[in-house]
C-alpha atoms as a PDB file:
ATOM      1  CA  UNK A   1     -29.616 -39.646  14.146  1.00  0.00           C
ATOM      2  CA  UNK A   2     -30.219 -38.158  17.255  1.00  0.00           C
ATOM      3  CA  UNK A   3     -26.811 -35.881  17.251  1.00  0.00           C
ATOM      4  CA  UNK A   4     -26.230 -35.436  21.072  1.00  0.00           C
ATOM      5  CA  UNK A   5     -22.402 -34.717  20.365  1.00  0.00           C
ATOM      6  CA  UNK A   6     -23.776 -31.403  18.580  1.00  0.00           C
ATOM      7  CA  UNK A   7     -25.489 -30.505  21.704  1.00  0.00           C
ATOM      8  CA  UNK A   8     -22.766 -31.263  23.986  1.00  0.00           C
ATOM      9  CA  UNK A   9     -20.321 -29.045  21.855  1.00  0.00           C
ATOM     10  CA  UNK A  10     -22.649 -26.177  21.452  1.00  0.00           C
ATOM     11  CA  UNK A  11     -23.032 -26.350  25.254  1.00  0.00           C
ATOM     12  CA  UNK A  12     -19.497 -26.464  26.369  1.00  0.00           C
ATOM     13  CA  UNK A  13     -19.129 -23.255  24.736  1.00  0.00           C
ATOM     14  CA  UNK A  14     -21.521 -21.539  26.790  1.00  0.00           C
ATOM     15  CA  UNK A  15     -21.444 -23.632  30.185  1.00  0.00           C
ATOM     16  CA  UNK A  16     -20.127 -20.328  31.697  1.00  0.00           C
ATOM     17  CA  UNK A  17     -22.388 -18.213  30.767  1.00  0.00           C
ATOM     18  CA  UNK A  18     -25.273 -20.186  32.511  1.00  0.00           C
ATOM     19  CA  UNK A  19     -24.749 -20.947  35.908  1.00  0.00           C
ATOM     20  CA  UNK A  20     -28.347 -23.185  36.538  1.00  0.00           C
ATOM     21  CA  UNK A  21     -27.734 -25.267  33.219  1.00  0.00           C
ATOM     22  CA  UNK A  22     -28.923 -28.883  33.757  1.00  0.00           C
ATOM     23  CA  UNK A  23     -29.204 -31.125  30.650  1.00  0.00           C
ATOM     24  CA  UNK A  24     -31.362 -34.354  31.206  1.00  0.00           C
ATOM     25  CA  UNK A  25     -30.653 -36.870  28.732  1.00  0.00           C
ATOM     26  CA  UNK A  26     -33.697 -39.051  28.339  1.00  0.00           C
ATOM     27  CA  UNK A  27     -33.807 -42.320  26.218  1.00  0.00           C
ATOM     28  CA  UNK A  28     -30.864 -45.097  25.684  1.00  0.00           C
ATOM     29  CA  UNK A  29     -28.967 -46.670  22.850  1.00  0.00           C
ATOM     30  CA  UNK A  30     -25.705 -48.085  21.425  1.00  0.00           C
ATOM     31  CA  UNK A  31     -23.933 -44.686  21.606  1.00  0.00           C
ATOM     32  CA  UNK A  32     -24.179 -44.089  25.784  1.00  0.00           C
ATOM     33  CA  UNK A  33     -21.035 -44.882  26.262  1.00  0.00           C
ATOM     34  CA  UNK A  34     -19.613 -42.507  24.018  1.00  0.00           C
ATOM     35  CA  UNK A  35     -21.933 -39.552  24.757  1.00  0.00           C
ATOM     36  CA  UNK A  36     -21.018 -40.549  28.513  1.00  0.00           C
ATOM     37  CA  UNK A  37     -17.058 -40.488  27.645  1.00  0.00           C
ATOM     38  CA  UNK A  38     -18.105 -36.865  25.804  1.00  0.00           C
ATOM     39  CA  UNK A  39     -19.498 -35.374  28.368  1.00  0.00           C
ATOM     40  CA  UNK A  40     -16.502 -35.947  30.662  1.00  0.00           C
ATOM     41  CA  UNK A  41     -14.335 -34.376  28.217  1.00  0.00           C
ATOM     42  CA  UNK A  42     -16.194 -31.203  27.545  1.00  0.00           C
ATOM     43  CA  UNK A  43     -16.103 -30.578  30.988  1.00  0.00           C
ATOM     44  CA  UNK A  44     -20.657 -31.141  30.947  1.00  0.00           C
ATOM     45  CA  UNK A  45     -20.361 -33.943  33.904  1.00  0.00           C
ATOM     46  CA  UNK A  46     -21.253 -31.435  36.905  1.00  0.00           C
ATOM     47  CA  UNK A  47     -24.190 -30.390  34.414  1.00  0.00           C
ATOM     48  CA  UNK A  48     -25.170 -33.437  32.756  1.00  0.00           C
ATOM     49  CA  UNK A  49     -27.982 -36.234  34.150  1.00  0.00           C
ATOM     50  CA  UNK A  50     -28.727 -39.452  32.158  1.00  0.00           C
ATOM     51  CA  UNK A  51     -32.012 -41.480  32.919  1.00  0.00           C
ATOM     52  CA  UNK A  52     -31.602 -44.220  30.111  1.00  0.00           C
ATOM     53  CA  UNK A  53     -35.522 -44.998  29.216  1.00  0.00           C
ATOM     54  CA  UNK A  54     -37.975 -44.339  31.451  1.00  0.00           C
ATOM     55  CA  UNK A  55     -41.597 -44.849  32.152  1.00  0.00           C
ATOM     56  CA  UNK A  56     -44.033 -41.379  30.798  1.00  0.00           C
ATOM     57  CA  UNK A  57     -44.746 -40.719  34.107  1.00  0.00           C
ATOM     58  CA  UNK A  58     -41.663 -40.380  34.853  1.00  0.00           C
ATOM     59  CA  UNK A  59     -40.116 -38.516  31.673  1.00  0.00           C
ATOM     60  CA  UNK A  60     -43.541 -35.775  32.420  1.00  0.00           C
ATOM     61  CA  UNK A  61     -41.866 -35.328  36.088  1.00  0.00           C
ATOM     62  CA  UNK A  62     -38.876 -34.251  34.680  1.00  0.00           C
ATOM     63  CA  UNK A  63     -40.291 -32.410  31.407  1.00  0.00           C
ATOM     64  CA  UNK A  64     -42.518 -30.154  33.939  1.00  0.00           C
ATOM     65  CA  UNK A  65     -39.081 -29.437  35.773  1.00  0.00           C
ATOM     66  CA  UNK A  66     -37.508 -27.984  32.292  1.00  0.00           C
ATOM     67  CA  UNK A  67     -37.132 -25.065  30.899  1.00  0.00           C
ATOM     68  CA  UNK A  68     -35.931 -25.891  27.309  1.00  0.00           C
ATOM     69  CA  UNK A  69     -36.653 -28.549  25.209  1.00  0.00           C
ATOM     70  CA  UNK A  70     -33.304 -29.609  22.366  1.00  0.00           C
ATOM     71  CA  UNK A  71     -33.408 -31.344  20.248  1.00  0.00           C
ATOM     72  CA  UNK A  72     -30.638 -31.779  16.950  1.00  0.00           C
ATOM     73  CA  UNK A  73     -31.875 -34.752  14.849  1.00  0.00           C
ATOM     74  CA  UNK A  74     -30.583 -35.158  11.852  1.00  0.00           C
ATOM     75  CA  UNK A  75     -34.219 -36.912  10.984  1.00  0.00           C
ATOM     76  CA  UNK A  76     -37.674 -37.859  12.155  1.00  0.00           C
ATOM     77  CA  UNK A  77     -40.919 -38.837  11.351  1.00  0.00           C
ATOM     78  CA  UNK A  78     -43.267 -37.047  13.755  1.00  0.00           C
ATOM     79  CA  UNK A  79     -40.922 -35.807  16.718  1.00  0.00           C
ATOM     80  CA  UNK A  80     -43.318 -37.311  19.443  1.00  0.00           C
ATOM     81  CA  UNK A  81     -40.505 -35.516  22.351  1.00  0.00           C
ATOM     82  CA  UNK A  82     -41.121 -32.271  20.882  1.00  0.00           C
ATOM     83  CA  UNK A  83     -44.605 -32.690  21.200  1.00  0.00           C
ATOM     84  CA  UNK A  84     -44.627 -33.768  24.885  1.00  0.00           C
ATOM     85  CA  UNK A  85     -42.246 -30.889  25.709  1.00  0.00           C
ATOM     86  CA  UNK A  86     -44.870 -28.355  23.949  1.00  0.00           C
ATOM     87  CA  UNK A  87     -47.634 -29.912  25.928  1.00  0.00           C
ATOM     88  CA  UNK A  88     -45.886 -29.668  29.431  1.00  0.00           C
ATOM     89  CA  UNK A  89     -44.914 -25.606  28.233  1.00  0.00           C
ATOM     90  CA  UNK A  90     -41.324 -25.821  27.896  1.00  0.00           C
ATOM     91  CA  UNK A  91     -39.647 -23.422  25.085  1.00  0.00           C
ATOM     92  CA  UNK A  92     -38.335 -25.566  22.270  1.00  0.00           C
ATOM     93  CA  UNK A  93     -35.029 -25.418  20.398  1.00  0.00           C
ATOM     94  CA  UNK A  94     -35.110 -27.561  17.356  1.00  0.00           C
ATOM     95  CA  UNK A  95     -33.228 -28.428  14.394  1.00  0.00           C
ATOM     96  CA  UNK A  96     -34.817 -27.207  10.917  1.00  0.00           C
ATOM     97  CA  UNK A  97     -36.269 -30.524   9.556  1.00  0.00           C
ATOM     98  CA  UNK A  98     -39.904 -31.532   8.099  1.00  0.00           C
ATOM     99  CA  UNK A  99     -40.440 -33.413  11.280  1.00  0.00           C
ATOM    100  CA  UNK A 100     -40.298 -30.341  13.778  1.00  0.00           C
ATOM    101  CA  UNK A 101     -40.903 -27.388  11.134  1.00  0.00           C
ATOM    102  CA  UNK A 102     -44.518 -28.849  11.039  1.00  0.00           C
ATOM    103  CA  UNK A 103     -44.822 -27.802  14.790  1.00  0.00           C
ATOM    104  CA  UNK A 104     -42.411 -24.823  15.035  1.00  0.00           C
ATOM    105  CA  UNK A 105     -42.276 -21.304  13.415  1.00  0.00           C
ATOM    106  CA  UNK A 106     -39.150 -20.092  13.981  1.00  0.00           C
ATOM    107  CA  UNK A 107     -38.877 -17.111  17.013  1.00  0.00           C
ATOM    108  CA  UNK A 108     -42.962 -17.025  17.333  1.00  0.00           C
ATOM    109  CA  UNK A 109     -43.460 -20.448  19.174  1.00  0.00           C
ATOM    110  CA  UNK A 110     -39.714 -21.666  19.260  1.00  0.00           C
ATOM    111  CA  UNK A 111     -36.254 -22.059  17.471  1.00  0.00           C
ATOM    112  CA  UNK A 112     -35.268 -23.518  14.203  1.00  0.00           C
ATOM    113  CA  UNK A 113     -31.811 -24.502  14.125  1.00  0.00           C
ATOM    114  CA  UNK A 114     -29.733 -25.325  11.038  1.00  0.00           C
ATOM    115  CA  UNK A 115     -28.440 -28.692  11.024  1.00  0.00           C
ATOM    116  CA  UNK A 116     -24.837 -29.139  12.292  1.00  0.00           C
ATOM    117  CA  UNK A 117     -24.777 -25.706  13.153  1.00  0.00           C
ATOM    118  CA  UNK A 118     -22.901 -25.645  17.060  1.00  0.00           C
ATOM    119  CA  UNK A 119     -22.594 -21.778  17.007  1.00  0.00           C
ATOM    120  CA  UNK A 120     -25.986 -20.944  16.153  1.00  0.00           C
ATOM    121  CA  UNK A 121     -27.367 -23.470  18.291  1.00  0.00           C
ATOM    122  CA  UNK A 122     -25.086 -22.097  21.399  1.00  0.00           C
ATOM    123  CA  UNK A 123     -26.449 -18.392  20.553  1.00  0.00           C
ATOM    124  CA  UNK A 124     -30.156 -19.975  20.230  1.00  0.00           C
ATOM    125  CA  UNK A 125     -29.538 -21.604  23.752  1.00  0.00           C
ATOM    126  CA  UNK A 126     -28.321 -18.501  25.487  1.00  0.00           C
ATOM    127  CA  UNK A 127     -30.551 -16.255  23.517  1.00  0.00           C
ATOM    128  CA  UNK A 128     -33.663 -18.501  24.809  1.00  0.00           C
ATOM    129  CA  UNK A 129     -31.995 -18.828  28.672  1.00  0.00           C
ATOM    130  CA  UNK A 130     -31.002 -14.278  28.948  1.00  0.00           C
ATOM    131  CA  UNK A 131     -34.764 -13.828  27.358  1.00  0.00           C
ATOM    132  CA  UNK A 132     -36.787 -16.705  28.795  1.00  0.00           C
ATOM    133  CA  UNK A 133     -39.618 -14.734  30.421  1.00  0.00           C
ATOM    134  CA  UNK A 134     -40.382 -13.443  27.144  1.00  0.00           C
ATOM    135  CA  UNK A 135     -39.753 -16.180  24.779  1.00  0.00           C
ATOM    136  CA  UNK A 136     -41.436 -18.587  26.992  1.00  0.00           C
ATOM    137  CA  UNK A 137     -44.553 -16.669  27.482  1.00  0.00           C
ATOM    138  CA  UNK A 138     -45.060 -15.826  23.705  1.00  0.00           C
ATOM    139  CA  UNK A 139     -44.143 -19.802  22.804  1.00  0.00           C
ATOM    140  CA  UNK A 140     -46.495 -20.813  25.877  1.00  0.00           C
ATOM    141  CA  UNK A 141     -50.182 -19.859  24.224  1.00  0.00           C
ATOM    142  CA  UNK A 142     -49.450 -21.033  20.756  1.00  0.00           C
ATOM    143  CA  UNK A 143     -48.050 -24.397  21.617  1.00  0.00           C
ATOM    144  CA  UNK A 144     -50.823 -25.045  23.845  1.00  0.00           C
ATOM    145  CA  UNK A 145     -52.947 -24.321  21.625  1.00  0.00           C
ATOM    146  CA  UNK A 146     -51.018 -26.375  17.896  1.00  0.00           C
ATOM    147  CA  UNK A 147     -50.996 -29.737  20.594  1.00  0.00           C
ATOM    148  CA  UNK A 148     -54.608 -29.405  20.911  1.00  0.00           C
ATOM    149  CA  UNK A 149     -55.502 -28.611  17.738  1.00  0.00           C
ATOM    150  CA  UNK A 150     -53.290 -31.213  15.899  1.00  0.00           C
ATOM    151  CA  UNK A 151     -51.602 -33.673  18.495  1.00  0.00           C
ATOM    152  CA  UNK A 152     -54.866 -34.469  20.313  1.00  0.00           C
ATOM    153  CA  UNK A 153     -54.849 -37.862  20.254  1.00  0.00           C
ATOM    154  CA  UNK A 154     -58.695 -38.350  21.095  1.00  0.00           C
ATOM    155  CA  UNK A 155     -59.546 -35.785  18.473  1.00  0.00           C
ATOM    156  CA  UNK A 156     -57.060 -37.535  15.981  1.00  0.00           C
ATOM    157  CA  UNK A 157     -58.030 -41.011  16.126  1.00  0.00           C
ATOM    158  CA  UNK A 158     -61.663 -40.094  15.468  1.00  0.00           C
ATOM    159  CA  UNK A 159     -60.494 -38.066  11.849  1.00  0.00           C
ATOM    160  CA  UNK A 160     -58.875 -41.484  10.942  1.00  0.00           C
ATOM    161  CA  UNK A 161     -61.418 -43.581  12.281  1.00  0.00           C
ATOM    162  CA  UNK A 162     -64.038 -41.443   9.812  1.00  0.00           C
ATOM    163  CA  UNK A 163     -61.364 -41.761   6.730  1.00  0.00           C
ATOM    164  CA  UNK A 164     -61.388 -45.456   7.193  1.00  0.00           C
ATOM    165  CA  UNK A 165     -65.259 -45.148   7.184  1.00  0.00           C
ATOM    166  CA  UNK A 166     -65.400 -43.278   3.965  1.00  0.00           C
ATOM    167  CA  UNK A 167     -62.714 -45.567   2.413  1.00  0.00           C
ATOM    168  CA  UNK A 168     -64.222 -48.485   3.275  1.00  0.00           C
ATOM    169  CA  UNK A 169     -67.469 -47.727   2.645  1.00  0.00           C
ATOM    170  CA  UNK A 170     -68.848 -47.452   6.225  1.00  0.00           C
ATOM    171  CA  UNK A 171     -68.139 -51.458   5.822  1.00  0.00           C
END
């Protein structure tokens, strides 16, 4: 669901074309092994850091460290990453579903990707890494501003907490 093999081959076709790139992969699962196996072969080991699962503290360390956010799921309820990385200010790269289109408008606060699409997300990735100043400052105000406004957690739990009021009769 995740698609980190679409990543990986969108990035070994521009690995020379950015000589800082450093991809963290945060989070585990059945597939490591595979991904890890992957990332020899497209030539992404020199480039390529996995941490497995992590404590938050930890992932915000590395998050505040980052530049660009990716992400290429196929599917998601609320994408809960791409809200952390648009808290901590990093420019975000996602895939066109309901789950991230809710958060991201395509070249004002980030990138909408088509699904399966390695060139476009290779040109989206270099386009975001020779124009970062720019994209990064634009993206910067907004998402600051769409995570307090909607991911607040504080501020969210008290709208439900009223709904269940009102639909329970204050009972």
């Amino acid at each position: 669901v995740y698609n980190i093999p679409h990543l990986l081959n969108a990035l070994s076709k521009i690995k020379s074309q950015i000589p800082n790139l450093r991809l963290n992969l945060i989070g585990g699962g059945s597939k490591r092994e595979f991904i890890e196996k992957l990332v020899k072969e497209l030539g992404l080991t020199n480039f390529t850091k996995f941490y497995g699962k992590i404590p938050q503290s930890e992932m915000v360390k590395i998050l505040n460290k980052s530049h660009v956010f990716v992400s290429v799921s196929l599917s998601d309820g609320n994408n809960i990453s791409l809200n952390e990385a648009m808290a901590c200010g990093i420019f975000p790269i996602v895939t066109d579903i309901a789950a991230n289109t809710q958060w991201i408008t395509h070249q004002e606060n980030g990138f909408l990707v088509a699904i399966n699409d390695v060139v476009q997300l290779a040109d989206l990735i270099l386009e975001s890494y020779n124009h970062y100043s720019e994209w990064s400052e634009k993206s910067f105000k907004i998402n600051q501003k769409i995570i307090h406004e909607k991911a607040d957690w504080h501020k969210n739990l008290k709208i439900v907490e009223n709904k269940y009021m009102l639909l329970t009769n204050g009972q």
